[in-house]
PDB file of N, CA and C in Angstrom:
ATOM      1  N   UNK A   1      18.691  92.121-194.750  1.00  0.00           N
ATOM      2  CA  UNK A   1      19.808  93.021-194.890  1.00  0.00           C
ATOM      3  C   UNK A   1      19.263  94.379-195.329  1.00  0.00           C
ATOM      4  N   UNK A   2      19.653  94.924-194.427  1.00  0.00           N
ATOM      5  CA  UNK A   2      18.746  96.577-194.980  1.00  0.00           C
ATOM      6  C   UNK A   2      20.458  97.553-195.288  1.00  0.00           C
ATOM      7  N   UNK A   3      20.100  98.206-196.763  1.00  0.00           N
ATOM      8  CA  UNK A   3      21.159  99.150-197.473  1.00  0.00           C
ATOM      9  C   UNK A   3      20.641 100.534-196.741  1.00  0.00           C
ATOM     10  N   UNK A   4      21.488 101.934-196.996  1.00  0.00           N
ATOM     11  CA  UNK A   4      21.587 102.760-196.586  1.00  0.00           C
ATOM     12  C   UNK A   4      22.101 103.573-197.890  1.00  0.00           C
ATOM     13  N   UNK A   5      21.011 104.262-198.926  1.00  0.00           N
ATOM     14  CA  UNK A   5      21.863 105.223-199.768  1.00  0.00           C
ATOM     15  C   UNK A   5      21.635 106.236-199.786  1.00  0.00           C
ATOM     16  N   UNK A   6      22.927 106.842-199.805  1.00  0.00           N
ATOM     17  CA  UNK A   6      22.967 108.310-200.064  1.00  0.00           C
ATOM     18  C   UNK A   6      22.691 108.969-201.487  1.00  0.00           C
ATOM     19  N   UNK A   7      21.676 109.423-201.806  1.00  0.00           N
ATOM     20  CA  UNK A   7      21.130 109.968-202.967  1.00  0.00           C
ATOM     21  C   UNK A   7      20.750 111.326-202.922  1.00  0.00           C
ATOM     22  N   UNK A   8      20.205 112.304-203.826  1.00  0.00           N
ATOM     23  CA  UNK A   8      19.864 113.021-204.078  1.00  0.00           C
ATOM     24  C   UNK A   8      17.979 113.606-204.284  1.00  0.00           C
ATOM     25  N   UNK A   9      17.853 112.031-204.871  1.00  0.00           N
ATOM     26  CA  UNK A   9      16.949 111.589-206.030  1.00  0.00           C
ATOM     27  C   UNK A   9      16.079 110.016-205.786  1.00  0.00           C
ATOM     28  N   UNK A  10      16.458 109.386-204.941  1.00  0.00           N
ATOM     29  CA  UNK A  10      15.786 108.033-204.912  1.00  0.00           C
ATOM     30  C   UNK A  10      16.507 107.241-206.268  1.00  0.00           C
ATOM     31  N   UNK A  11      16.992 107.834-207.234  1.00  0.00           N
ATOM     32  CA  UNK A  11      17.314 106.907-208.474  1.00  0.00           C
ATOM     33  C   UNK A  11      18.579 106.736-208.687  1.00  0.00           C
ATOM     34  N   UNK A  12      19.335 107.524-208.311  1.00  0.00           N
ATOM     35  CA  UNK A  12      20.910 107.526-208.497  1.00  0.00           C
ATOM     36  C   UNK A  12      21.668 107.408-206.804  1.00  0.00           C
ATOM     37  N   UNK A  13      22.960 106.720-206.994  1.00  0.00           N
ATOM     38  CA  UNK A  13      23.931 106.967-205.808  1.00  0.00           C
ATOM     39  C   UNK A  13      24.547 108.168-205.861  1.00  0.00           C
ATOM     40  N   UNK A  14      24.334 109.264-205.554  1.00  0.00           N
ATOM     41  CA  UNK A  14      25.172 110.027-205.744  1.00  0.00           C
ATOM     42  C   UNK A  14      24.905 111.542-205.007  1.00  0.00           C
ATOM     43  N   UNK A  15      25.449 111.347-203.751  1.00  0.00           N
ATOM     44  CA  UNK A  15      25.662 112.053-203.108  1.00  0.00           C
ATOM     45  C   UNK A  15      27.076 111.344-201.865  1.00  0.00           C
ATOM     46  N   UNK A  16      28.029 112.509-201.372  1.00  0.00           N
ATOM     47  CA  UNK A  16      28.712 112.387-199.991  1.00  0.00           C
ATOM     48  C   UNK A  16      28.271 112.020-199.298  1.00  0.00           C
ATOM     49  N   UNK A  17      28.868 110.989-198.548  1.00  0.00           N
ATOM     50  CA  UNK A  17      28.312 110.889-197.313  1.00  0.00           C
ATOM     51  C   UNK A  17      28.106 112.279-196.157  1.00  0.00           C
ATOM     52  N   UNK A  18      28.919 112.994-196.041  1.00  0.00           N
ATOM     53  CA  UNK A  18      29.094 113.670-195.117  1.00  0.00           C
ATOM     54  C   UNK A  18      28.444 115.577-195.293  1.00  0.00           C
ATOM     55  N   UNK A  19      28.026 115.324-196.917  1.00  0.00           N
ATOM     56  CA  UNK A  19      26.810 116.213-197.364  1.00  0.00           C
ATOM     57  C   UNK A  19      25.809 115.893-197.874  1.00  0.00           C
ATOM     58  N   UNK A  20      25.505 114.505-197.511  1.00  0.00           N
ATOM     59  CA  UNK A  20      23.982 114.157-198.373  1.00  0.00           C
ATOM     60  C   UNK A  20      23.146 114.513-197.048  1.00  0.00           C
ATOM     61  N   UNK A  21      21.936 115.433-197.489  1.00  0.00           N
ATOM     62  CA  UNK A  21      20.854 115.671-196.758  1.00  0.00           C
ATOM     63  C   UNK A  21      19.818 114.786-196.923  1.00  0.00           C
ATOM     64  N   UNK A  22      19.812 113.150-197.226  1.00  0.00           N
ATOM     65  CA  UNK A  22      18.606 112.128-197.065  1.00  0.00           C
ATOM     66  C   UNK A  22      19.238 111.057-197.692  1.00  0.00           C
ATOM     67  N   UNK A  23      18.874 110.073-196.954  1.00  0.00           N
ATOM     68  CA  UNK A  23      19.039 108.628-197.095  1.00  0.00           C
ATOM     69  C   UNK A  23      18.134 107.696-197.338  1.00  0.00           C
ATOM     70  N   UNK A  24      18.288 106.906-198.416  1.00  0.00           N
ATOM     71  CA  UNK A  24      16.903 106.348-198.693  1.00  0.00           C
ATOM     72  C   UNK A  24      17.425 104.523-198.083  1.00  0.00           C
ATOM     73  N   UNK A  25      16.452 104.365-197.443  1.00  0.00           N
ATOM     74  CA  UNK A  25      16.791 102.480-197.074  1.00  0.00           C
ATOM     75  C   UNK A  25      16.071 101.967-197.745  1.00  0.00           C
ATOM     76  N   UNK A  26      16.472 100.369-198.260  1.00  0.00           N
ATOM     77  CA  UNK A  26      16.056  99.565-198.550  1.00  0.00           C
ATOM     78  C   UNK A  26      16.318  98.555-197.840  1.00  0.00           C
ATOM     79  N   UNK A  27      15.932  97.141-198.212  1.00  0.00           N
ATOM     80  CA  UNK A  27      15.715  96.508-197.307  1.00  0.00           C
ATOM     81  C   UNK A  27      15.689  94.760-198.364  1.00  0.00           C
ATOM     82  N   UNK A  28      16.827  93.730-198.104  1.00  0.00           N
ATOM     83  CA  UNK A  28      17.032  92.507-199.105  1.00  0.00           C
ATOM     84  C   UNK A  28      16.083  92.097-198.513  1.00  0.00           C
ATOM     85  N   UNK A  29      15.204  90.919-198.852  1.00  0.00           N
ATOM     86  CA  UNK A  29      14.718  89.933-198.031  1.00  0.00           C
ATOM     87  C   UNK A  29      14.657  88.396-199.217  1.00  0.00           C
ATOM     88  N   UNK A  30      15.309  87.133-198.877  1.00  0.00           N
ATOM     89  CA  UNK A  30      15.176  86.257-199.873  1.00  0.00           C
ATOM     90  C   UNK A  30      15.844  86.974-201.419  1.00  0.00           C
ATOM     91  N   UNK A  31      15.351  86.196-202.413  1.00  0.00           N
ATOM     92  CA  UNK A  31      15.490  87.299-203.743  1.00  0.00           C
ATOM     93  C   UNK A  31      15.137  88.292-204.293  1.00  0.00           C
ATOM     94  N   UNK A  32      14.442  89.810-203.207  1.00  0.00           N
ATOM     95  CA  UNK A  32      13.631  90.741-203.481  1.00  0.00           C
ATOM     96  C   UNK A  32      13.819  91.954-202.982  1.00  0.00           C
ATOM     97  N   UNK A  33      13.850  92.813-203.074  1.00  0.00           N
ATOM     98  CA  UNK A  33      13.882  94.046-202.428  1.00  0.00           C
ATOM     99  C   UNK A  33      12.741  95.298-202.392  1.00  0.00           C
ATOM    100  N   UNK A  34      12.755  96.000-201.260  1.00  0.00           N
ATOM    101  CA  UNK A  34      11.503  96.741-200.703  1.00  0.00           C
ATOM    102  C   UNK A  34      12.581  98.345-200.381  1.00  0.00           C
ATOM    103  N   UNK A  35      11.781  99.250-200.748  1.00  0.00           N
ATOM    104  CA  UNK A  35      11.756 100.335-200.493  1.00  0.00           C
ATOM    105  C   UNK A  35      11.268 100.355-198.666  1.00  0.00           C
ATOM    106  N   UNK A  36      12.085 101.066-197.656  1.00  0.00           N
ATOM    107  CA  UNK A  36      11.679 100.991-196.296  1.00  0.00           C
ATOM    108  C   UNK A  36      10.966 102.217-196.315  1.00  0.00           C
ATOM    109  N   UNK A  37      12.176 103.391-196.035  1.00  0.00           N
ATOM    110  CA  UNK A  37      11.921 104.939-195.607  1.00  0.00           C
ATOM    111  C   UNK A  37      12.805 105.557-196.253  1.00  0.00           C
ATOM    112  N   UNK A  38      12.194 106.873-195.864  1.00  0.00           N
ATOM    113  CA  UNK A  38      14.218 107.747-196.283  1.00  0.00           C
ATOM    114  C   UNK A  38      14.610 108.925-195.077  1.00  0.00           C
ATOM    115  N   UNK A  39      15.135 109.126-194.754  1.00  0.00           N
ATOM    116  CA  UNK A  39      15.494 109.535-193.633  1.00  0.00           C
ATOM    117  C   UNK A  39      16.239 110.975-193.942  1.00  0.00           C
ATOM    118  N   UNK A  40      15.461 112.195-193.390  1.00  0.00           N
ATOM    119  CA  UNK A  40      16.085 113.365-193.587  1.00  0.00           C
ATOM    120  C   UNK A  40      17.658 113.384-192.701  1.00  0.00           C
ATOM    121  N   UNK A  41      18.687 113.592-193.361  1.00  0.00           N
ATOM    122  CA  UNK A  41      19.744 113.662-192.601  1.00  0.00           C
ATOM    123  C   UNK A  41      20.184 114.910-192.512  1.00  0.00           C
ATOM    124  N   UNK A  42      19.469 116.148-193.132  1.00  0.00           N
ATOM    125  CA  UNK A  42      19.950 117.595-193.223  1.00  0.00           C
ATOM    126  C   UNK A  42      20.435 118.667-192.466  1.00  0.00           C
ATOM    127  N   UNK A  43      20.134 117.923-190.877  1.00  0.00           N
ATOM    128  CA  UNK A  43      20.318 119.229-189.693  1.00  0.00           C
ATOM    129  C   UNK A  43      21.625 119.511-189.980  1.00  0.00           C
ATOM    130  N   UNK A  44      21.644 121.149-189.492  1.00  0.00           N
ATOM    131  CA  UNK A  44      23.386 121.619-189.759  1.00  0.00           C
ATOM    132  C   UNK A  44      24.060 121.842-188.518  1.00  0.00           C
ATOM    133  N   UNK A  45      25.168 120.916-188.369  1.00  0.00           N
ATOM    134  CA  UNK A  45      26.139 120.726-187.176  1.00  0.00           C
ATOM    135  C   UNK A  45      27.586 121.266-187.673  1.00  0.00           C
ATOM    136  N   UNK A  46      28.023 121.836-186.950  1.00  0.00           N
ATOM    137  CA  UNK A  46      29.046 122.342-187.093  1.00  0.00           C
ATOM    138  C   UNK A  46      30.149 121.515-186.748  1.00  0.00           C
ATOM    139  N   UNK A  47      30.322 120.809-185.558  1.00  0.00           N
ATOM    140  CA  UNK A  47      31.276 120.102-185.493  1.00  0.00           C
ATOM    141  C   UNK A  47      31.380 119.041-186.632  1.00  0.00           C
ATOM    142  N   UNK A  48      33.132 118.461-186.699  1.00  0.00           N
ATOM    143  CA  UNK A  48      32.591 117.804-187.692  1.00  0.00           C
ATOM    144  C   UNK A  48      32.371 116.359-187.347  1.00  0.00           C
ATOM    145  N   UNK A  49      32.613 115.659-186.104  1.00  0.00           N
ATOM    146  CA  UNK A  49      32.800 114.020-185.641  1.00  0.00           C
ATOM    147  C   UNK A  49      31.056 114.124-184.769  1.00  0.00           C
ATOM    148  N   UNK A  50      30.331 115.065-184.949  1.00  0.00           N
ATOM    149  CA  UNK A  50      29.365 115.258-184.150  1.00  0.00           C
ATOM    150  C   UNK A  50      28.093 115.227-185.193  1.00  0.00           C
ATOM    151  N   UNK A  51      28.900 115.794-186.615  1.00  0.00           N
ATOM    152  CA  UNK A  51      28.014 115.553-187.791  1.00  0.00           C
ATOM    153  C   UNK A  51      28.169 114.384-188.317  1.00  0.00           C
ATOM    154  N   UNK A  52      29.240 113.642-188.327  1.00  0.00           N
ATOM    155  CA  UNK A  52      29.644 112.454-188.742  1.00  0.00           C
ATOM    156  C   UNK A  52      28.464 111.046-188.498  1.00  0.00           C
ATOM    157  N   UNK A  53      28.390 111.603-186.326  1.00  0.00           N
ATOM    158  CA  UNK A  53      27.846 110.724-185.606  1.00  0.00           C
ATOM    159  C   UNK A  53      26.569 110.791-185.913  1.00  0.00           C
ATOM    160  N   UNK A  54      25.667 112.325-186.112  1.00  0.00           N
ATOM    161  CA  UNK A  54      24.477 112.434-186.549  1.00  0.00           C
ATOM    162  C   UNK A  54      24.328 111.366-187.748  1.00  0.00           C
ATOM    163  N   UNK A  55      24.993 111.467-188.932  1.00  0.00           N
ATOM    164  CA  UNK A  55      24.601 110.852-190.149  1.00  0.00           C
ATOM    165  C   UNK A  55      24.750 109.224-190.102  1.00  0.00           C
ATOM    166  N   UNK A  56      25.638 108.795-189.129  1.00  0.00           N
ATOM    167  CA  UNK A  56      25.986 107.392-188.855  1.00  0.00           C
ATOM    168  C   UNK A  56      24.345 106.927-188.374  1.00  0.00           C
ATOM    169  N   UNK A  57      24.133 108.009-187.587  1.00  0.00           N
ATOM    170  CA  UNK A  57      22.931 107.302-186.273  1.00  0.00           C
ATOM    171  C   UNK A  57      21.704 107.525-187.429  1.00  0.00           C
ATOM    172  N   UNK A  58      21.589 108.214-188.478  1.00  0.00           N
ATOM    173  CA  UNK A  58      20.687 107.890-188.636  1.00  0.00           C
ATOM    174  C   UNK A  58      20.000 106.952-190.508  1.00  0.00           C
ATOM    175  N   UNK A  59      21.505 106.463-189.955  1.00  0.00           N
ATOM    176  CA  UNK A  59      21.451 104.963-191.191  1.00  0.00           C
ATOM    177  C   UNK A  59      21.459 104.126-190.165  1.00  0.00           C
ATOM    178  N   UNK A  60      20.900 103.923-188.838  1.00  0.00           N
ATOM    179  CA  UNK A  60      21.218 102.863-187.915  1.00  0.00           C
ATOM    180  C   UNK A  60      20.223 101.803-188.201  1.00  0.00           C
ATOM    181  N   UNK A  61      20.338 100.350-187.779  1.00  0.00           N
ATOM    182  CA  UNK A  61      20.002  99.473-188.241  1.00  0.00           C
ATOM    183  C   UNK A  61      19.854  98.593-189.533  1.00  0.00           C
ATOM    184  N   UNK A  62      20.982  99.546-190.383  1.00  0.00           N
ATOM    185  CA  UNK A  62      21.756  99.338-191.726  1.00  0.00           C
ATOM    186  C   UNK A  62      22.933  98.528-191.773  1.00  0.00           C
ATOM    187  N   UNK A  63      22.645  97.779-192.685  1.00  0.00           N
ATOM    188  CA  UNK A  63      23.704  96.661-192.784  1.00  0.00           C
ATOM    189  C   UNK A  63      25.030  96.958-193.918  1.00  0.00           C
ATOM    190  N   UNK A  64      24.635  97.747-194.657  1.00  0.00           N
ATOM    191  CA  UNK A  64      25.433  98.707-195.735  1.00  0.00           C
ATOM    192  C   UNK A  64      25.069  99.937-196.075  1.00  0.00           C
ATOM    193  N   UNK A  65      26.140 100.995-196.245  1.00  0.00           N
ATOM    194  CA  UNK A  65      25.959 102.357-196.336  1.00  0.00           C
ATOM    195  C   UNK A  65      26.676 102.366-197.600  1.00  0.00           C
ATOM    196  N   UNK A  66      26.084 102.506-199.090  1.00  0.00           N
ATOM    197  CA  UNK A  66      25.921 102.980-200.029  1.00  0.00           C
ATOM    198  C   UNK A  66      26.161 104.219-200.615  1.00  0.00           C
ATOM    199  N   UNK A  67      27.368 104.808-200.955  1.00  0.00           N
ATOM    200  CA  UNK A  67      27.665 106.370-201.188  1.00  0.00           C
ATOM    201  C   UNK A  67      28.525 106.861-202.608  1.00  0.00           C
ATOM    202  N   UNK A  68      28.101 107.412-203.023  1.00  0.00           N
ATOM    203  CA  UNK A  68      29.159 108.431-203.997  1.00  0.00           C
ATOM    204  C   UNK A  68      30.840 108.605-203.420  1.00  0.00           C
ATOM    205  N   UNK A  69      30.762 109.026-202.527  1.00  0.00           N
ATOM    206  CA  UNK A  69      32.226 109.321-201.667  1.00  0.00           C
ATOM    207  C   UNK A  69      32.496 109.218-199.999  1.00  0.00           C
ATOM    208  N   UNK A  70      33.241 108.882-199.421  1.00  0.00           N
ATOM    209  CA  UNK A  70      33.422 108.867-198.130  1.00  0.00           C
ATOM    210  C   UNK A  70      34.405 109.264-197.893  1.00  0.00           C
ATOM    211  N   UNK A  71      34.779 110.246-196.712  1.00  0.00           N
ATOM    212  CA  UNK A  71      35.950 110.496-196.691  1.00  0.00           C
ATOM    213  C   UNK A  71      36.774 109.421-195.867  1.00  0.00           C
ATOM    214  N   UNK A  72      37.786 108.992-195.449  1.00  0.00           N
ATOM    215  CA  UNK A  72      38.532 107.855-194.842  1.00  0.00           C
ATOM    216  C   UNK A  72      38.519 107.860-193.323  1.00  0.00           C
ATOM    217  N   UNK A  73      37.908 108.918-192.724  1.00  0.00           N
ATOM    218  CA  UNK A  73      38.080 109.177-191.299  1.00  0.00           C
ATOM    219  C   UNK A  73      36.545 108.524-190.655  1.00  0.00           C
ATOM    220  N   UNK A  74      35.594 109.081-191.938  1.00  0.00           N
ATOM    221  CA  UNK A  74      34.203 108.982-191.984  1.00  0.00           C
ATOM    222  C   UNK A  74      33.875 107.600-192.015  1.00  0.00           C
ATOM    223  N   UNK A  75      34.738 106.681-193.201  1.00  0.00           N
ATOM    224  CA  UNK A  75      34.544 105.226-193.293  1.00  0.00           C
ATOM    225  C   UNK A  75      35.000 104.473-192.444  1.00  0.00           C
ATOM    226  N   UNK A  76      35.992 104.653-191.422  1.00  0.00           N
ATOM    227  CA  UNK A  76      36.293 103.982-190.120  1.00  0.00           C
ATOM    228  C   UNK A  76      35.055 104.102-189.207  1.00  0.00           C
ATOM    229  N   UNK A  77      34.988 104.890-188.828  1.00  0.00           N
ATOM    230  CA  UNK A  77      33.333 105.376-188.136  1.00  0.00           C
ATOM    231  C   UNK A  77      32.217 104.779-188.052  1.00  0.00           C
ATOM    232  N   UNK A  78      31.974 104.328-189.748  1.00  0.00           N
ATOM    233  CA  UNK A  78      30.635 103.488-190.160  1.00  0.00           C
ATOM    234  C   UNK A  78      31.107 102.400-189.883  1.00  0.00           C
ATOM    235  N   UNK A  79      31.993 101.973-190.200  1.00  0.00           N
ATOM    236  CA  UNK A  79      32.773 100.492-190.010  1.00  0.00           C
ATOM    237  C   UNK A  79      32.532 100.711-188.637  1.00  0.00           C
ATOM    238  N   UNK A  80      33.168 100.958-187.536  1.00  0.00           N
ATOM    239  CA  UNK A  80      33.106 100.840-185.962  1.00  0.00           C
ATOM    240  C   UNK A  80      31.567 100.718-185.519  1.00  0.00           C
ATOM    241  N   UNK A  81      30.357 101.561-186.095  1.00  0.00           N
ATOM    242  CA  UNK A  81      29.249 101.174-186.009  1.00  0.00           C
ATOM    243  C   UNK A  81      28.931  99.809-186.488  1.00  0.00           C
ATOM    244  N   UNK A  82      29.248  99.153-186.927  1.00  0.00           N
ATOM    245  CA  UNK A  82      28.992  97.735-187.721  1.00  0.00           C
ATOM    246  C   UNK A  82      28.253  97.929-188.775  1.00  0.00           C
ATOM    247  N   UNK A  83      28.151  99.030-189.909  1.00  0.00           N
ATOM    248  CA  UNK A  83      27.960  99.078-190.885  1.00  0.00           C
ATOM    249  C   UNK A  83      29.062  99.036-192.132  1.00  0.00           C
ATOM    250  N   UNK A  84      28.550  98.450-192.998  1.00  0.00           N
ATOM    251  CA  UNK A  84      29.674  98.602-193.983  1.00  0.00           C
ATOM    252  C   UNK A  84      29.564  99.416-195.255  1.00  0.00           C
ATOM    253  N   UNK A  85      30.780 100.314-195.139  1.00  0.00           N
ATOM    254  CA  UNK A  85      30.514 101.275-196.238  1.00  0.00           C
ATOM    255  C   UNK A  85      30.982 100.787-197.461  1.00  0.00           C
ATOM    256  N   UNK A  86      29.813 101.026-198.782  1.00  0.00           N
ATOM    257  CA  UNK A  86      30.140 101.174-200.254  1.00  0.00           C
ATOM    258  C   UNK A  86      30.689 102.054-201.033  1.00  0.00           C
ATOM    259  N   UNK A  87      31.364 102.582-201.540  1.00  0.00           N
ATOM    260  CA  UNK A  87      31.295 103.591-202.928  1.00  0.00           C
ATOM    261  C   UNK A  87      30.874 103.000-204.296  1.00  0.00           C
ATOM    262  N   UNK A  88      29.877 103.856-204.665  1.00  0.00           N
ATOM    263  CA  UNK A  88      28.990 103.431-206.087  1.00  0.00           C
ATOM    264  C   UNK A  88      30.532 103.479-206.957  1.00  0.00           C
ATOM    265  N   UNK A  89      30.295 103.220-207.974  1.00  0.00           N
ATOM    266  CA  UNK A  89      31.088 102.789-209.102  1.00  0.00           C
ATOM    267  C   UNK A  89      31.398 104.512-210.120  1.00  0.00           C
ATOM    268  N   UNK A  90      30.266 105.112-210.074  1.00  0.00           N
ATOM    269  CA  UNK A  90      30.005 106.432-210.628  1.00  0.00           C
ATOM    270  C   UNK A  90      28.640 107.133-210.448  1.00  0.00           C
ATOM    271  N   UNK A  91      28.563 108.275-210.868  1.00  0.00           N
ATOM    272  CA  UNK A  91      27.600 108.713-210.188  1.00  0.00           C
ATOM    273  C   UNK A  91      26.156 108.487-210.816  1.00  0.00           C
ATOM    274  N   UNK A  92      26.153 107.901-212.077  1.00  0.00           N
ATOM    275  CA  UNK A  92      25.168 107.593-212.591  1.00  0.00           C
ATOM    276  C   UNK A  92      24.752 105.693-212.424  1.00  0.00           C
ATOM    277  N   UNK A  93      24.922 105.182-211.131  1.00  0.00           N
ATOM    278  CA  UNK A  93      25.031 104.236-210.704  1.00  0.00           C
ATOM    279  C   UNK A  93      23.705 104.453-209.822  1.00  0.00           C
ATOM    280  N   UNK A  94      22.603 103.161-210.686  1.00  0.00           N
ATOM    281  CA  UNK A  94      21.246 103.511-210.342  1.00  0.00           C
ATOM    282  C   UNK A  94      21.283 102.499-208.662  1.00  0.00           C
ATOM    283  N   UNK A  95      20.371 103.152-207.838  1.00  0.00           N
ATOM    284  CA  UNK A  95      20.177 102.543-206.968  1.00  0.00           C
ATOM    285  C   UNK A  95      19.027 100.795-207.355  1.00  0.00           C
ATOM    286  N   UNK A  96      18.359 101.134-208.044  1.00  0.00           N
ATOM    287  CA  UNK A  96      18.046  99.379-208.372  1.00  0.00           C
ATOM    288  C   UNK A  96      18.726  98.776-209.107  1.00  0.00           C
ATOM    289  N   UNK A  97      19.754  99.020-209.452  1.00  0.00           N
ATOM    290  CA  UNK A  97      20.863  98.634-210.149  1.00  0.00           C
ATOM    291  C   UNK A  97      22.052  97.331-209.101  1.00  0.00           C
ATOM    292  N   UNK A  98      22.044  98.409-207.948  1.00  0.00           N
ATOM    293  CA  UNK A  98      22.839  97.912-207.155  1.00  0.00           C
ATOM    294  C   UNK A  98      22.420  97.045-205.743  1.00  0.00           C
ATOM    295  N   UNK A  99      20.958  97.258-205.777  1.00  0.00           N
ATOM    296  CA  UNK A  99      20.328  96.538-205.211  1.00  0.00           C
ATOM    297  C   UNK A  99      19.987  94.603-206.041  1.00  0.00           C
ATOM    298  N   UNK A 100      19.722  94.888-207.315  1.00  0.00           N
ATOM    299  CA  UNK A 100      19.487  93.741-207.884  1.00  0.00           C
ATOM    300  C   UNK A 100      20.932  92.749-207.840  1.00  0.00           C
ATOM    301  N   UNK A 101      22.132  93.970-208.330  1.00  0.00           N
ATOM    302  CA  UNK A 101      23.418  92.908-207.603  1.00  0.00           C
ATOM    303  C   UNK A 101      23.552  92.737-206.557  1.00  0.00           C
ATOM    304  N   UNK A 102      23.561  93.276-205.079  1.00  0.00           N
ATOM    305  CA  UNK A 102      23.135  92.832-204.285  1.00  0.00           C
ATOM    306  C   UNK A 102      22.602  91.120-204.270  1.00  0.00           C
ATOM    307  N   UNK A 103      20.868  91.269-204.271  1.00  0.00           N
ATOM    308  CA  UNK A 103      20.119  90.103-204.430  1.00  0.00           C
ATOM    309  C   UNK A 103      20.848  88.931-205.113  1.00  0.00           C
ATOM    310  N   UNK A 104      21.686  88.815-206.136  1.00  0.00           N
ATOM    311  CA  UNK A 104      22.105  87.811-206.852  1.00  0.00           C
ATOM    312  C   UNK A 104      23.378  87.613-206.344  1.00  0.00           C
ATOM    313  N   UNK A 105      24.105  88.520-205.605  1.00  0.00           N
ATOM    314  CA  UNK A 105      25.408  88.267-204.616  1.00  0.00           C
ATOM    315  C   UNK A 105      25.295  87.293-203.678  1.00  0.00           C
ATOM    316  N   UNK A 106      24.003  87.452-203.067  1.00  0.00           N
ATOM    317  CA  UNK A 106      23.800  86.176-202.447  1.00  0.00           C
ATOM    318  C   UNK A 106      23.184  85.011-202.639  1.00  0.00           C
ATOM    319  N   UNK A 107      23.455  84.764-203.572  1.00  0.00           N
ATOM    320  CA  UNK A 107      23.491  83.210-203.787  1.00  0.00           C
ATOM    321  C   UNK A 107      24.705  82.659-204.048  1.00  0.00           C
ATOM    322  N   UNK A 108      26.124  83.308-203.523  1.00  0.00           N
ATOM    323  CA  UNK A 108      27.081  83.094-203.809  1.00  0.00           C
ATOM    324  C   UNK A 108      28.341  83.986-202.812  1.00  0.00           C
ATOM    325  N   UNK A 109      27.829  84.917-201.817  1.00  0.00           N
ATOM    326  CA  UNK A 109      28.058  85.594-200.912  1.00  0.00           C
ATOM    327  C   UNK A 109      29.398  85.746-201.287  1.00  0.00           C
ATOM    328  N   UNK A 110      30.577  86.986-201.128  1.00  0.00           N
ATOM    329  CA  UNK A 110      31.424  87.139-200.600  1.00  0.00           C
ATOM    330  C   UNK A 110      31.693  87.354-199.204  1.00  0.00           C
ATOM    331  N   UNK A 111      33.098  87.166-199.099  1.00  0.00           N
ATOM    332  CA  UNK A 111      33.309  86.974-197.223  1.00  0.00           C
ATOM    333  C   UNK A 111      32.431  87.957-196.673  1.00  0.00           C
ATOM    334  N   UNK A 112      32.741  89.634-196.920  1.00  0.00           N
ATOM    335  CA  UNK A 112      32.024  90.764-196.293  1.00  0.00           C
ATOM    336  C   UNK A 112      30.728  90.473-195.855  1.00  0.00           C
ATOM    337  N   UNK A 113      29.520  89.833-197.357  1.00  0.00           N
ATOM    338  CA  UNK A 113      28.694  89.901-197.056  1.00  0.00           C
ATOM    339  C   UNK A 113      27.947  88.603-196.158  1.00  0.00           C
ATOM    340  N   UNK A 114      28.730  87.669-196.181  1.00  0.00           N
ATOM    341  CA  UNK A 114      28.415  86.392-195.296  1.00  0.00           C
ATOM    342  C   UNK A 114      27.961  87.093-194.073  1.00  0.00           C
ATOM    343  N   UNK A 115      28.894  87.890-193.357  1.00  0.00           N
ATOM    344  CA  UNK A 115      28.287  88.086-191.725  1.00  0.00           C
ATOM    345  C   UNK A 115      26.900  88.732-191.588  1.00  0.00           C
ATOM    346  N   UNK A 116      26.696  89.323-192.925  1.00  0.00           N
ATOM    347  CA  UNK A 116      25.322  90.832-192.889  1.00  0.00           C
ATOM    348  C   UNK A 116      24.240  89.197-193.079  1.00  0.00           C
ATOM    349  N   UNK A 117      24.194  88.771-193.660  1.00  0.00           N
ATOM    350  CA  UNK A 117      22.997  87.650-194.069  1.00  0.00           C
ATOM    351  C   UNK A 117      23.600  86.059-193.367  1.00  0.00           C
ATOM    352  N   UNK A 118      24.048  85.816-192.404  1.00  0.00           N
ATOM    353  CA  UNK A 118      24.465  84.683-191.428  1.00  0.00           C
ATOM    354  C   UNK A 118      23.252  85.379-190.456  1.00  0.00           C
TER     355      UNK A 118
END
């Protein structure tokens, strides 16, 4: 199961989806997690379903998109890609924080996450 967060910093959730300029992936495997890449998402598009699509495409092969905020037009979008969008809890909501719940979620899966790890 590979996450998709929108950060600032590598340490915190906390950036927009739809203004964060980098995405850092990680990646579940068993009970553990790995740092993948991070992915500059910064080019400036003016349209806005064209910037949307840029930032979708390039959390692709993400099983969850991890964010500070989404706007509701934006979270249908990721959803239609077959990703599923998060909002952190607050903004000081550490990314190994939410990765380690993650890891221990599944040993007990909710519905959502059954299909990402089936």
């Amino acid at each position: 199961m590979r996450i998709a967060f929108a950060s600032k910093d590598n340490i915190y959730v906390n950036q927009h989806f739809g203004w964060c300029k980098e995405f850092y992936i990680y990646e579940i495997k068993d009970d553990s997690f790995s740092f993948i890449k991070s992915v500059d998402s910064s080019i400036e598009i003016e349209d806005e379903i064209e910037k949307l699509n840029y930032k979708i495409e390039c959390c692709e092969g993400c099983d969850i998109l991890y964010v500070q905020q989404i706007g509701p037009k934006a979270a249908l979008m990721v959803k239609a890609s077959k990703i599923f969008p998060m909002q952190a809890s607050s903004e000081d909501e550490k990314i190994e924080d939410i990765l380690n719940k993650l890891v221990k979620m599944k040993e007990n899966p909710p519905i959502w996450m059954r299909r990402l790890i089936d």
